[in-house]
N, C-alpha and C. Protein backbone atom coordinates (compact mmCIF):
# COMPACT_ATOMS: atom_id res chain seq x y z
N UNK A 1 0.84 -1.17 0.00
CA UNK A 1 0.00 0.00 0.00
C UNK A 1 0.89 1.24 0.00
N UNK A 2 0.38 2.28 -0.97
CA UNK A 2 1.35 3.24 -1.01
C UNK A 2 1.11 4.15 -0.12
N UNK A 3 0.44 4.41 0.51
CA UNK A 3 -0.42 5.48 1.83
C UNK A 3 0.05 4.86 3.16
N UNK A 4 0.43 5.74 4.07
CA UNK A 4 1.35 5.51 5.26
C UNK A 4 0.29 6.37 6.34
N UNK A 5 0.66 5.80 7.40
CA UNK A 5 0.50 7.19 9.00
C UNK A 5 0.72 8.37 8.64
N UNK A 6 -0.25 9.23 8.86
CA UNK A 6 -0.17 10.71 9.17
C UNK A 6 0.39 11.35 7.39
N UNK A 7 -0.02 10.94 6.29
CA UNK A 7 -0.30 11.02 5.32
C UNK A 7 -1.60 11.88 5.02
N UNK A 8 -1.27 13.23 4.33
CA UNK A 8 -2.57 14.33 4.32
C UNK A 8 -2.98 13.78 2.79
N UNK A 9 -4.34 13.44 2.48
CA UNK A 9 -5.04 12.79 1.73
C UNK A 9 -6.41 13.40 1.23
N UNK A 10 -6.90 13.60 0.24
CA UNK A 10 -8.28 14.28 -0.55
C UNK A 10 -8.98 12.90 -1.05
N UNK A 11 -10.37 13.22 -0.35
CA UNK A 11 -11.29 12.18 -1.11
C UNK A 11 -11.50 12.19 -2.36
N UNK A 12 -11.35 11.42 -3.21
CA UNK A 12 -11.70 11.17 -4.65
C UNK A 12 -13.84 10.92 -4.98
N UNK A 13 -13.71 9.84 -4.33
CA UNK A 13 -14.68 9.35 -4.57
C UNK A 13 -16.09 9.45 -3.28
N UNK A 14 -17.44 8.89 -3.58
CA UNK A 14 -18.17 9.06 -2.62
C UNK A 14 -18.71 10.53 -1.80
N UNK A 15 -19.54 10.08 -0.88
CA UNK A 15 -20.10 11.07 -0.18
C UNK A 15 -19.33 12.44 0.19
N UNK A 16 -18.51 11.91 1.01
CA UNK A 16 -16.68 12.76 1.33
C UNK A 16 -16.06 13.51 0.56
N UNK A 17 -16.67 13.21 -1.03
CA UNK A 17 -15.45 14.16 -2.24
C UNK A 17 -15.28 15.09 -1.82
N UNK A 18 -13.63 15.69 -2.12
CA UNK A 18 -13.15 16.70 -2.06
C UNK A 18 -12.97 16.95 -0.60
N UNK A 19 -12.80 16.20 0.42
CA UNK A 19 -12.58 16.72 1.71
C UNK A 19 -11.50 16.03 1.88
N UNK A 20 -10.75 16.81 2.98
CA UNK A 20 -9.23 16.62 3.15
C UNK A 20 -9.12 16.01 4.48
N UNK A 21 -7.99 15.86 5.06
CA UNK A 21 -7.78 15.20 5.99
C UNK A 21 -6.46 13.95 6.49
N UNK A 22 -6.12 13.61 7.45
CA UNK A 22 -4.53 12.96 8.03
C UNK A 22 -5.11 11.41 8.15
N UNK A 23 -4.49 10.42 7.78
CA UNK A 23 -4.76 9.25 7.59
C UNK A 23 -4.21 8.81 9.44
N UNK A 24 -5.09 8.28 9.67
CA UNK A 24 -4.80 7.99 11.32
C UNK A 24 -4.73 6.55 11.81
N UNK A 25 -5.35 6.02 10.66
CA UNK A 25 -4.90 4.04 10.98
C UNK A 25 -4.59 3.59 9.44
N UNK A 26 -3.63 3.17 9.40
CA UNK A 26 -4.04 1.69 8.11
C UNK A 26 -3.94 0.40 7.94
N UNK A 27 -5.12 -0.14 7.47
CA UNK A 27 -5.82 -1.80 7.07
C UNK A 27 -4.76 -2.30 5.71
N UNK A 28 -3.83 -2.36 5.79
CA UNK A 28 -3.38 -3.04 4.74
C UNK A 28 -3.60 -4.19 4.21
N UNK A 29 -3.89 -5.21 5.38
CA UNK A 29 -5.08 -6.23 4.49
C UNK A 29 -6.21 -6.16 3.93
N UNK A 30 -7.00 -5.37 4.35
CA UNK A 30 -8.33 -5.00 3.42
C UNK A 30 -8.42 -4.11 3.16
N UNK A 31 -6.84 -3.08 2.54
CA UNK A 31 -6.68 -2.13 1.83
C UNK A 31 -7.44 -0.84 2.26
N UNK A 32 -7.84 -0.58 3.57
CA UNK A 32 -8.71 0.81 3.90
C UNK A 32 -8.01 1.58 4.85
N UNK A 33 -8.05 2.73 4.81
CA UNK A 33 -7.41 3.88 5.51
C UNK A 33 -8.51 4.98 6.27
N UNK A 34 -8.24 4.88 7.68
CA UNK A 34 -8.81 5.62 8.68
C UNK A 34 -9.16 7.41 8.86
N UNK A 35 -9.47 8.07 8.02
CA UNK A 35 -8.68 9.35 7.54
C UNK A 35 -9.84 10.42 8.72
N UNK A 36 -9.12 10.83 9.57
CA UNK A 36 -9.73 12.07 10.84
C UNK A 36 -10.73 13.00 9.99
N UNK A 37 -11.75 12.81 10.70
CA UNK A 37 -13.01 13.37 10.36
C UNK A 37 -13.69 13.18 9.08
N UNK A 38 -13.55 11.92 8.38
CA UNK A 38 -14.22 11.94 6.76
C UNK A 38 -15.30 10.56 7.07
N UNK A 39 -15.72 10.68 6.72
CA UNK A 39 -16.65 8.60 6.98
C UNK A 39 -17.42 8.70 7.89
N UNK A 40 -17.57 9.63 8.71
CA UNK A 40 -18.56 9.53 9.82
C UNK A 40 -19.76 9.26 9.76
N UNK A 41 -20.38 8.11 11.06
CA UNK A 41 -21.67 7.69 11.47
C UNK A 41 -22.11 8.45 12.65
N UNK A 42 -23.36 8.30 12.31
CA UNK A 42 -24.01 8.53 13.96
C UNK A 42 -24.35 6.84 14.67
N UNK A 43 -23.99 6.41 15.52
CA UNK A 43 -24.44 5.56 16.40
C UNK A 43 -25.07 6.03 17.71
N UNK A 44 -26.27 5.20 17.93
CA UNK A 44 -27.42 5.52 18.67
C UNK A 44 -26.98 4.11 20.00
N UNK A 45 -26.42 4.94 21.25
CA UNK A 45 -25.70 4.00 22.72
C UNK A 45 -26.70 3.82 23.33
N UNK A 46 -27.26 2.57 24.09
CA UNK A 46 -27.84 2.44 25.27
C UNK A 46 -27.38 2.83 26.52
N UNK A 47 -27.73 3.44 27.29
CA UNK A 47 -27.08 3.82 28.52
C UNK A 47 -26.48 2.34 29.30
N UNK A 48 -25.73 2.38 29.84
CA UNK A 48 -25.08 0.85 29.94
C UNK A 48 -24.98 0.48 31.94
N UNK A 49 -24.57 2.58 32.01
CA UNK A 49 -24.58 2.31 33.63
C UNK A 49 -24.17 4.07 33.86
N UNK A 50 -24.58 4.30 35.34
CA UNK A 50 -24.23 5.75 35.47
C UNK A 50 -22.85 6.43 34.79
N UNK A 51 -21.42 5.83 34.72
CA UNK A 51 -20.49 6.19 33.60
C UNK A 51 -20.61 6.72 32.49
N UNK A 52 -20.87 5.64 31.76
CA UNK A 52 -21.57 5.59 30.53
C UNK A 52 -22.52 5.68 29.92
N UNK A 53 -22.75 7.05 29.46
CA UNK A 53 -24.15 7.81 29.25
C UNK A 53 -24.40 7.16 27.71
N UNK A 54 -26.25 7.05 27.28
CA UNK A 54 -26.59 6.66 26.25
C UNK A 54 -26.87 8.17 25.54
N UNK A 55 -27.21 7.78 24.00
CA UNK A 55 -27.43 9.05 23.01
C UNK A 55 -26.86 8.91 21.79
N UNK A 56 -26.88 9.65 20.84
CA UNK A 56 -26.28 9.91 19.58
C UNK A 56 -24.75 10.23 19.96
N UNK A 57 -24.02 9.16 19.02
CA UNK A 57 -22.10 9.32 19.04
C UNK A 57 -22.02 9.01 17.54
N UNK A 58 -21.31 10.19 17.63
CA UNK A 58 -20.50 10.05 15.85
C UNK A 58 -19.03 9.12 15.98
N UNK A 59 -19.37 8.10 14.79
CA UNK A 59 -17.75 7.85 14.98
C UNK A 59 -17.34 7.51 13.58
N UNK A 60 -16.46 7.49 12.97
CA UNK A 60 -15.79 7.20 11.76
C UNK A 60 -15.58 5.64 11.22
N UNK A 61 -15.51 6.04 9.95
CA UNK A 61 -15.30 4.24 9.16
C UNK A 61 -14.22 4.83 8.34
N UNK A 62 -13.63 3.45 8.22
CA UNK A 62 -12.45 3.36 7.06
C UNK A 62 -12.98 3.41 6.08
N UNK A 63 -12.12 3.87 4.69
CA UNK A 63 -12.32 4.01 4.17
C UNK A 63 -11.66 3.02 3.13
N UNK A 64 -12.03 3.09 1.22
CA UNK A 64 -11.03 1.83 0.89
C UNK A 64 -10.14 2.82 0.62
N UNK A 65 -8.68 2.37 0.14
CA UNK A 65 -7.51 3.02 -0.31
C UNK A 65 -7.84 3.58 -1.32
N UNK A 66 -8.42 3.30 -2.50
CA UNK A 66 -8.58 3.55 -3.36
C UNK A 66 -9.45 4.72 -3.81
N UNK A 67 -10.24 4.87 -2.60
CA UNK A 67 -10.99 6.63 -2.71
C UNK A 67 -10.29 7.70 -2.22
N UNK A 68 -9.31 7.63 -1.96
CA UNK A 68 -8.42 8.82 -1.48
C UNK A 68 -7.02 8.84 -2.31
N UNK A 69 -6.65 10.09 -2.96
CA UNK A 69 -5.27 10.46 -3.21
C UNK A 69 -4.23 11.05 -2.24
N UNK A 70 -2.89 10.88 -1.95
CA UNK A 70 -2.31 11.46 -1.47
C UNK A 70 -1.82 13.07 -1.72
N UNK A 71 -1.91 13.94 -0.80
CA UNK A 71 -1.78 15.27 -0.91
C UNK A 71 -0.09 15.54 -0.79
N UNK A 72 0.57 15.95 -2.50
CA UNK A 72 2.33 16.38 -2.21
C UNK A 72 2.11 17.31 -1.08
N UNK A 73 2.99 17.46 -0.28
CA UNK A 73 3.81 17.96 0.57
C UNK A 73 4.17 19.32 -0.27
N UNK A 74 4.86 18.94 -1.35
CA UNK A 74 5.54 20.49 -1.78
C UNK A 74 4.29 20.88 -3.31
N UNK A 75 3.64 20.67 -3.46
CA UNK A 75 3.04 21.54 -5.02
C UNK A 75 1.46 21.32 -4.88
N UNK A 76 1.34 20.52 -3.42
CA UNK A 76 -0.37 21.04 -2.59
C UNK A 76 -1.16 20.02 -3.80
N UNK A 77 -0.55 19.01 -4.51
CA UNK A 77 -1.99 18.74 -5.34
C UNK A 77 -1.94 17.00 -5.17
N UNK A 78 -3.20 16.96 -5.30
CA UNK A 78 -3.61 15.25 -5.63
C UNK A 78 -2.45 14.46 -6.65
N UNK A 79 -2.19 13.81 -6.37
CA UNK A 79 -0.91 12.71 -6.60
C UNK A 79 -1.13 11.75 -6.42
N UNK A 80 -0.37 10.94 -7.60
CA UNK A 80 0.00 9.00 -7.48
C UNK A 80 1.62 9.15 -7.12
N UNK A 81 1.51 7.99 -6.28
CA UNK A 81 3.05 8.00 -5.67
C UNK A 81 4.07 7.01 -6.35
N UNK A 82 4.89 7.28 -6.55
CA UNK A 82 5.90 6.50 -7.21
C UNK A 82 7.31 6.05 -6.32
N UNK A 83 8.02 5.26 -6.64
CA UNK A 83 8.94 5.07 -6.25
C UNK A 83 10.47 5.15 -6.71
N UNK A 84 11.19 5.64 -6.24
CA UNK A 84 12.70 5.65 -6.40
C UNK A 84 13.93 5.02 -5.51
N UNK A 85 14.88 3.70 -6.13
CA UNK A 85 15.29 3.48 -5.25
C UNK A 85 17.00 3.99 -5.99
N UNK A 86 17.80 4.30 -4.87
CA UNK A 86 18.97 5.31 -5.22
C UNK A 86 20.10 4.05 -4.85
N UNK A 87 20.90 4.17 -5.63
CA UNK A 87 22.47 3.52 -5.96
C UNK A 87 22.70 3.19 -4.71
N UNK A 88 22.42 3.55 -3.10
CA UNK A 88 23.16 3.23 -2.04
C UNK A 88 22.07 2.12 -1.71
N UNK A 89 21.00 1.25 -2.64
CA UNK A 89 20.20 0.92 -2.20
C UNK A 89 18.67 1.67 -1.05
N UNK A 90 18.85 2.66 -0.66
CA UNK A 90 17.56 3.81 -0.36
C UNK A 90 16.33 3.89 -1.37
N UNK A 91 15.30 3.43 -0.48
CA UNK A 91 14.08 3.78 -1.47
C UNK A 91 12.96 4.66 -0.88
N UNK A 92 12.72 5.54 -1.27
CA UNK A 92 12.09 6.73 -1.15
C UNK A 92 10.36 6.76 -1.78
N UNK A 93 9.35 7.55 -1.79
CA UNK A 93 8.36 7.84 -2.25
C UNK A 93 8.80 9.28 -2.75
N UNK A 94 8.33 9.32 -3.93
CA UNK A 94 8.30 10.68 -4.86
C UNK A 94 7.08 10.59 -6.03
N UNK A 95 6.54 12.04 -5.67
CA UNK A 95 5.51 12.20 -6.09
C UNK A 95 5.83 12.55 -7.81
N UNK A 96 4.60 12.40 -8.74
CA UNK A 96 4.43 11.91 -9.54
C UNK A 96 4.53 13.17 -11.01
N UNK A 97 3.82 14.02 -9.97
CA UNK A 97 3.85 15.42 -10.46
C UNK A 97 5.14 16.56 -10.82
N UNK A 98 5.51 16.77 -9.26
CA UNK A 98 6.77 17.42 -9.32
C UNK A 98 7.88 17.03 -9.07
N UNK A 99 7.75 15.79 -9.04
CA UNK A 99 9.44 14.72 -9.19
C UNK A 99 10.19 15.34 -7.83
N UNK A 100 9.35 15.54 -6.90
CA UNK A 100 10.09 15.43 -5.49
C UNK A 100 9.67 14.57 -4.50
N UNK A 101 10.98 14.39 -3.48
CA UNK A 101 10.75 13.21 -2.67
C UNK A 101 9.16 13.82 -1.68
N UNK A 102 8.82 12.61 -1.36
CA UNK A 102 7.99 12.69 -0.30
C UNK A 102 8.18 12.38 1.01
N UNK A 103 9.00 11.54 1.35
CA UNK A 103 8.89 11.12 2.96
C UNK A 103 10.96 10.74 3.04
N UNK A 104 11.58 10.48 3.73
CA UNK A 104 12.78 10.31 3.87
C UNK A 104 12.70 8.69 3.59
N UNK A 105 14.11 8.57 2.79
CA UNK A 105 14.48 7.30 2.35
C UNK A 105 14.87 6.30 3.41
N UNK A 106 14.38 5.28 3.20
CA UNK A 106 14.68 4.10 4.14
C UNK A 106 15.29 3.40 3.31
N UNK A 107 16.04 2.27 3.79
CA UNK A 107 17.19 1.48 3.26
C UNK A 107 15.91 0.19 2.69
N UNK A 108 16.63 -0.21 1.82
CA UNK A 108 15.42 -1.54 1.06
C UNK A 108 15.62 -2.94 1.88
């Protein structure tokens, strides 16, 4: 999966289009990404015990990978991520657009 932690991301697709937001979990087995404040439900709680009050709670769903683009870092736009790996063996993410790195190179 090319989408990482704390990765700023634009909905493509669905209800959400066009809203932005920081990827806060990822499902790499079933390919979906957690992204802060986009996917939200209302769930309706039973009161359970004086603690724990019942009522309307919003909470979020993953999303699939595939409805969200990653947001470059440097030229602010929707991007496919590519890869570069450099002569010392280092492989990096670089965006697609303006042929700059995205995140610091890790060794392969």
């Amino acid at each position: 999966m090319k989408l990482k932690l704390n990765d700023q991301v634009i909905v493509i697709s669905g209800k959400d289009k066009g809203k932005k937001g920081k990827i806060t979990h990822v499902y790499p087995k079933t390919a979906r990404v957690l992204v802060g404040g986009i996917n939200q439900y209302r769930r309706h709680l039973k009161k359970r015990s004086d603690k724990t009050p019942g009522g309307i709670v919003s909470l979020e769903r993953p999303l699939p990978a595939a409805n969200v683009m990653l947001l470059c870092p440097h030229c602010h736009k929707p991007t496919r991520v590519g890869y570069v790996i450099t002569k010392t063996a280092e492989k990096y993410r670089r965006c697609r657009l303006c042929d700059q790195q995205i995140d610091p190179a890790a060794k392969v």
